[in-house]
PDB file of N, CA and C in Angstrom:
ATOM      1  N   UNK A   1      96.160  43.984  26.846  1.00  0.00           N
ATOM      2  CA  UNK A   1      97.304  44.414  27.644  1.00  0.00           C
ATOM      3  C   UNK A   1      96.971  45.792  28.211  1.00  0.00           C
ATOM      4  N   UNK A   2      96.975  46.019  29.552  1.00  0.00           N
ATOM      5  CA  UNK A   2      96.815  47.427  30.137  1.00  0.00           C
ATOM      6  C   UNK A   2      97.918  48.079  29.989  1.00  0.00           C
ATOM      7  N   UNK A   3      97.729  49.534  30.277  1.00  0.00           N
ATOM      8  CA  UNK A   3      98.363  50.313  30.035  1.00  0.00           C
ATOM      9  C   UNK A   3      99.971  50.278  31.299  1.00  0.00           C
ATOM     10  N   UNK A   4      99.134  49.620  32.661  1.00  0.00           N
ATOM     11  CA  UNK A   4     100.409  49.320  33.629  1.00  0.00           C
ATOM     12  C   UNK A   4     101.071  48.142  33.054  1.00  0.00           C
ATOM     13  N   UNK A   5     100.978  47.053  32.396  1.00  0.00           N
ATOM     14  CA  UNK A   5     101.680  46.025  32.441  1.00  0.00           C
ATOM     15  C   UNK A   5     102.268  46.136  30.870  1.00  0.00           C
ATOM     16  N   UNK A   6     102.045  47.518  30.167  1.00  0.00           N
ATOM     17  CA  UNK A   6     102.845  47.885  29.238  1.00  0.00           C
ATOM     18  C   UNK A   6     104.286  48.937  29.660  1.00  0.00           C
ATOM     19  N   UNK A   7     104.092  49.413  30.505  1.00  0.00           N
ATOM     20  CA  UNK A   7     104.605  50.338  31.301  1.00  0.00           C
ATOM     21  C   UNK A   7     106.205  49.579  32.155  1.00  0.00           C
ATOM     22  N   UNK A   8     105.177  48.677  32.638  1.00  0.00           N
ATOM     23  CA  UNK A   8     106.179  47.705  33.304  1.00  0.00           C
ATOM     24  C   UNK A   8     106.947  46.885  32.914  1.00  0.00           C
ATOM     25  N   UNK A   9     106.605  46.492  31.077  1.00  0.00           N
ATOM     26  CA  UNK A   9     107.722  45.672  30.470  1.00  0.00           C
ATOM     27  C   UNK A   9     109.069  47.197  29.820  1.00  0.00           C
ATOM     28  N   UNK A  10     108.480  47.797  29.561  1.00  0.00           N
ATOM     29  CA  UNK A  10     109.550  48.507  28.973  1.00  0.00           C
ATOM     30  C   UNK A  10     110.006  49.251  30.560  1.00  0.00           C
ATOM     31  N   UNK A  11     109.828  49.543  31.346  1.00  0.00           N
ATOM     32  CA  UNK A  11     110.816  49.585  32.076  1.00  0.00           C
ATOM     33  C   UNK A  11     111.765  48.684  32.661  1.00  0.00           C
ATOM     34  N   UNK A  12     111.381  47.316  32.520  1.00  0.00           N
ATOM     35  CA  UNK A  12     112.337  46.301  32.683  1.00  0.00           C
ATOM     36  C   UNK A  12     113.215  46.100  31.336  1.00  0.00           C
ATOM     37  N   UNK A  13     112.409  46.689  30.070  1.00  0.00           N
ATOM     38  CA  UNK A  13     113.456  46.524  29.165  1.00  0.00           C
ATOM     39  C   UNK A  13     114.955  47.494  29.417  1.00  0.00           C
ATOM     40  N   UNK A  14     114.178  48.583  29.857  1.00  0.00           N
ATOM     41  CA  UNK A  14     115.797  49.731  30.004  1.00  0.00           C
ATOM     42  C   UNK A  14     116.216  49.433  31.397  1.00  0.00           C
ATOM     43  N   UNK A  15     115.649  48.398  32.315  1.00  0.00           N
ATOM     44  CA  UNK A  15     116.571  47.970  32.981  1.00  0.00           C
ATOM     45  C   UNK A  15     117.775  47.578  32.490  1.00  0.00           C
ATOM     46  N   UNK A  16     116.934  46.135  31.772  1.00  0.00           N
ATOM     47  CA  UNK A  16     118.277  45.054  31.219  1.00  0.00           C
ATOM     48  C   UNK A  16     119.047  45.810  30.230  1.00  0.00           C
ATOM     49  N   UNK A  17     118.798  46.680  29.429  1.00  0.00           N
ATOM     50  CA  UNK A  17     119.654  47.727  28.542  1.00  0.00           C
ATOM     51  C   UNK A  17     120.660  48.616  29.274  1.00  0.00           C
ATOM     52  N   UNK A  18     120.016  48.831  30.775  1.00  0.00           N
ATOM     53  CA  UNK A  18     120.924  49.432  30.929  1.00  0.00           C
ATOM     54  C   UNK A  18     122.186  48.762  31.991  1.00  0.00           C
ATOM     55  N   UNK A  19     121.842  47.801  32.501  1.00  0.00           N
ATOM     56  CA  UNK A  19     122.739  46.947  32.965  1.00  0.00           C
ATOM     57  C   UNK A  19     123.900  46.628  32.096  1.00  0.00           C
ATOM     58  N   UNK A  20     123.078  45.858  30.714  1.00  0.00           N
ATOM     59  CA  UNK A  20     123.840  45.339  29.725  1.00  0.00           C
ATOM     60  C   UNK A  20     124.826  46.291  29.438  1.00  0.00           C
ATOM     61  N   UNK A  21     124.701  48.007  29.048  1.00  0.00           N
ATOM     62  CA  UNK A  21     125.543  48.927  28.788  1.00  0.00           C
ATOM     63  C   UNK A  21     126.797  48.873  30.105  1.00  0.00           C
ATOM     64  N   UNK A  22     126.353  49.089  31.062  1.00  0.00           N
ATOM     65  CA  UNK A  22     127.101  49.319  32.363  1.00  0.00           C
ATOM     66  C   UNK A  22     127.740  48.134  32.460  1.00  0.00           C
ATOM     67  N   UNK A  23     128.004  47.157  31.728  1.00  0.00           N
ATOM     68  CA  UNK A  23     128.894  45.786  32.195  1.00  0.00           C
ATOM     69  C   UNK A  23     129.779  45.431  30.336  1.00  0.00           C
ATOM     70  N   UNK A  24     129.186  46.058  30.048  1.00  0.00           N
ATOM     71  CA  UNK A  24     129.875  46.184  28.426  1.00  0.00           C
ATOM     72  C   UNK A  24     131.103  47.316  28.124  1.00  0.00           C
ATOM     73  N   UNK A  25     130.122  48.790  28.299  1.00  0.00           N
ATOM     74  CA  UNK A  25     131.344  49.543  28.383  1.00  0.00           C
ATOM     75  C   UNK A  25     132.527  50.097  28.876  1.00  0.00           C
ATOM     76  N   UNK A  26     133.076  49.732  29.790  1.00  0.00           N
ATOM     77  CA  UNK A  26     134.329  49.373  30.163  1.00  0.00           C
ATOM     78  C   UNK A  26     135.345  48.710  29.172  1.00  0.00           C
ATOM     79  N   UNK A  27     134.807  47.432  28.827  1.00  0.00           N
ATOM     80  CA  UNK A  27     135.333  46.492  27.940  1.00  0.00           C
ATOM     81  C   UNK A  27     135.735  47.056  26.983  1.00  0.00           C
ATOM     82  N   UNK A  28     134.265  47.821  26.761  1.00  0.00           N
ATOM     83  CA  UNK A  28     134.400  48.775  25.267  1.00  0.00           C
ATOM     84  C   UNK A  28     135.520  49.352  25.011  1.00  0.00           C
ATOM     85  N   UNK A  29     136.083  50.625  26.003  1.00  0.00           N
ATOM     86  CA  UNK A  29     136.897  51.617  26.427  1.00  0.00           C
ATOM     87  C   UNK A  29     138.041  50.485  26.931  1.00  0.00           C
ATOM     88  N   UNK A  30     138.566  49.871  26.647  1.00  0.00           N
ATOM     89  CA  UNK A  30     139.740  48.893  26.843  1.00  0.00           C
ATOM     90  C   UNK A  30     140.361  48.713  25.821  1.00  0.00           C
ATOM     91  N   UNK A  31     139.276  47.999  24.851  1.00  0.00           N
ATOM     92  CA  UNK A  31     139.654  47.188  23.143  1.00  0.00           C
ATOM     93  C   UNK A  31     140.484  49.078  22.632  1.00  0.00           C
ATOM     94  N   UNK A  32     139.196  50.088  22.694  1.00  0.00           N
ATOM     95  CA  UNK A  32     139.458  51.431  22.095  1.00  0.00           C
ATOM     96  C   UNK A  32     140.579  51.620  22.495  1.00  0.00           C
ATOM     97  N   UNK A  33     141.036  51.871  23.985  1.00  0.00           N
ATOM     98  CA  UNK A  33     142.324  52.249  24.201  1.00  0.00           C
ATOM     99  C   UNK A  33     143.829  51.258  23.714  1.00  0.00           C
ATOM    100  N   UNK A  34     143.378  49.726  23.586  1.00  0.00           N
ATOM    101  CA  UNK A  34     144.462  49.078  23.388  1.00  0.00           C
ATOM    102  C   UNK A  34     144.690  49.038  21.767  1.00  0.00           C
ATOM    103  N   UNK A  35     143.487  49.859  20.502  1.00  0.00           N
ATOM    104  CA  UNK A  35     143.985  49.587  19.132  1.00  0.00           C
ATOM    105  C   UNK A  35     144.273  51.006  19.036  1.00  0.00           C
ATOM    106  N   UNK A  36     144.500  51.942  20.224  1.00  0.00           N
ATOM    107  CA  UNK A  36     144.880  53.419  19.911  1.00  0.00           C
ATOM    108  C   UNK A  36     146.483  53.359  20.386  1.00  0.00           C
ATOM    109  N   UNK A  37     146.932  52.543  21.031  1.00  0.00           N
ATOM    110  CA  UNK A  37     148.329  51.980  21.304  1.00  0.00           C
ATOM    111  C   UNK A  37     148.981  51.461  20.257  1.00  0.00           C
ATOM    112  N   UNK A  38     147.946  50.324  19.814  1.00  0.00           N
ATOM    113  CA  UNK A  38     149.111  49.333  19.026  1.00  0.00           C
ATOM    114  C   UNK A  38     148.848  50.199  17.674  1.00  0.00           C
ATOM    115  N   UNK A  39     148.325  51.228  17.738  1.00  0.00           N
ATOM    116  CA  UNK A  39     148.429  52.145  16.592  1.00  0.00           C
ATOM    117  C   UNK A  39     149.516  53.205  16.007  1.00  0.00           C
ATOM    118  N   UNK A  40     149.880  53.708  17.818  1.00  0.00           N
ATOM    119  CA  UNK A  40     150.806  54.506  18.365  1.00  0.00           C
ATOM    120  C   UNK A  40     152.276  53.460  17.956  1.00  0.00           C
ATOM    121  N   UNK A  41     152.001  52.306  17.911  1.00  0.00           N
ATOM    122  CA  UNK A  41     153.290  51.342  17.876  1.00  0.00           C
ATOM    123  C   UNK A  41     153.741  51.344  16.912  1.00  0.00           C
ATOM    124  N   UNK A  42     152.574  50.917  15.898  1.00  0.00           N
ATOM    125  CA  UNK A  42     152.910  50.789  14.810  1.00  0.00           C
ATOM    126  C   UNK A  42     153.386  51.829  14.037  1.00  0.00           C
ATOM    127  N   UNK A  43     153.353  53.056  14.013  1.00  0.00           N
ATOM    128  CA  UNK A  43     153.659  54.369  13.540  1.00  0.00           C
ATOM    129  C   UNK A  43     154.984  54.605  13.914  1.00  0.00           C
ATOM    130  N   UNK A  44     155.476  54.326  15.967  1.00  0.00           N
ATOM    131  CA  UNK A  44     156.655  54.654  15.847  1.00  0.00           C
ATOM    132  C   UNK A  44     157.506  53.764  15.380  1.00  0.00           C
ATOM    133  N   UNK A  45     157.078  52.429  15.133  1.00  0.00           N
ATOM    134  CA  UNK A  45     158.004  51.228  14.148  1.00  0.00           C
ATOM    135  C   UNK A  45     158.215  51.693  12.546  1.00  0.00           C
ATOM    136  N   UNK A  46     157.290  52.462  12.368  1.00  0.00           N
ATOM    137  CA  UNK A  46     157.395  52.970  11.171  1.00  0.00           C
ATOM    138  C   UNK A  46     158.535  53.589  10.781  1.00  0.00           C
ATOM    139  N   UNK A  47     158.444  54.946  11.784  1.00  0.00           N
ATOM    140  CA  UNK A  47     159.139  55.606  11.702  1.00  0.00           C
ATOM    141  C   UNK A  47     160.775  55.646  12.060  1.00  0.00           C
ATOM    142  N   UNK A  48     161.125  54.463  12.999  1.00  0.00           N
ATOM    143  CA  UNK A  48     162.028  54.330  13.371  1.00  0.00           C
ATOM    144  C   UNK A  48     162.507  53.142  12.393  1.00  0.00           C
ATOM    145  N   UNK A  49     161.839  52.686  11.310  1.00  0.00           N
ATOM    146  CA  UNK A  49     162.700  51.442  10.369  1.00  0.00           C
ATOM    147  C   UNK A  49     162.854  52.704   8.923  1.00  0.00           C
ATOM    148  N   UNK A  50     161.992  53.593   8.276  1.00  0.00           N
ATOM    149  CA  UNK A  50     162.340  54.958   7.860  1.00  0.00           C
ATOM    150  C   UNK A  50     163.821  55.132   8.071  1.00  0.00           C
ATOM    151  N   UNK A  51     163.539  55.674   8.940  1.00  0.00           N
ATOM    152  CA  UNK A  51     164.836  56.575   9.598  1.00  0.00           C
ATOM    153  C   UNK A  51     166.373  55.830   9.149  1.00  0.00           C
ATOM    154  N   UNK A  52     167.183  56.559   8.518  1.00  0.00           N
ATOM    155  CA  UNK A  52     168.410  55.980   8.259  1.00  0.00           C
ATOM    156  C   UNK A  52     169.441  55.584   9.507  1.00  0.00           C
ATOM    157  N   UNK A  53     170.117  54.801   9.548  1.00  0.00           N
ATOM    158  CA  UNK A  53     170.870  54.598  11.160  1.00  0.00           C
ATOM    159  C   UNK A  53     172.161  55.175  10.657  1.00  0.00           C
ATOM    160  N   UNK A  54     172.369  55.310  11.670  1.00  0.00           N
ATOM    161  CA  UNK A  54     174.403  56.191  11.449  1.00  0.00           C
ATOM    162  C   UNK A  54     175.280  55.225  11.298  1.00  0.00           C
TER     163      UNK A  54
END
């Protein structure tokens, strides 16, 4: 194996790595933001079944 056609697979590897990242994280940053909500939910359900009613 030469030294160009070693060259040339790993730059196609951080191609596809980096494609793969750029079409993943979004998704990523979605799931994160939607269990930092239903987190936020769950806390103020908490707090509002707590709480004594008048």
């Amino acid at each position: 194996m030469s030294m160009n056609t070693a060259m040339d697979n790993l730059i196609a590897l951080l191609t596809v790595v980096g494609i793969f990242v750029a079409v993943t994280f979004p998704s990523l940053l979605g799931i994160a933001h939607d269990r930092r909500i239903d987190r936020q939910i769950r806390t103020a359900h908490r707090i509002m079944a707590s709480t004594p009613r008048r």
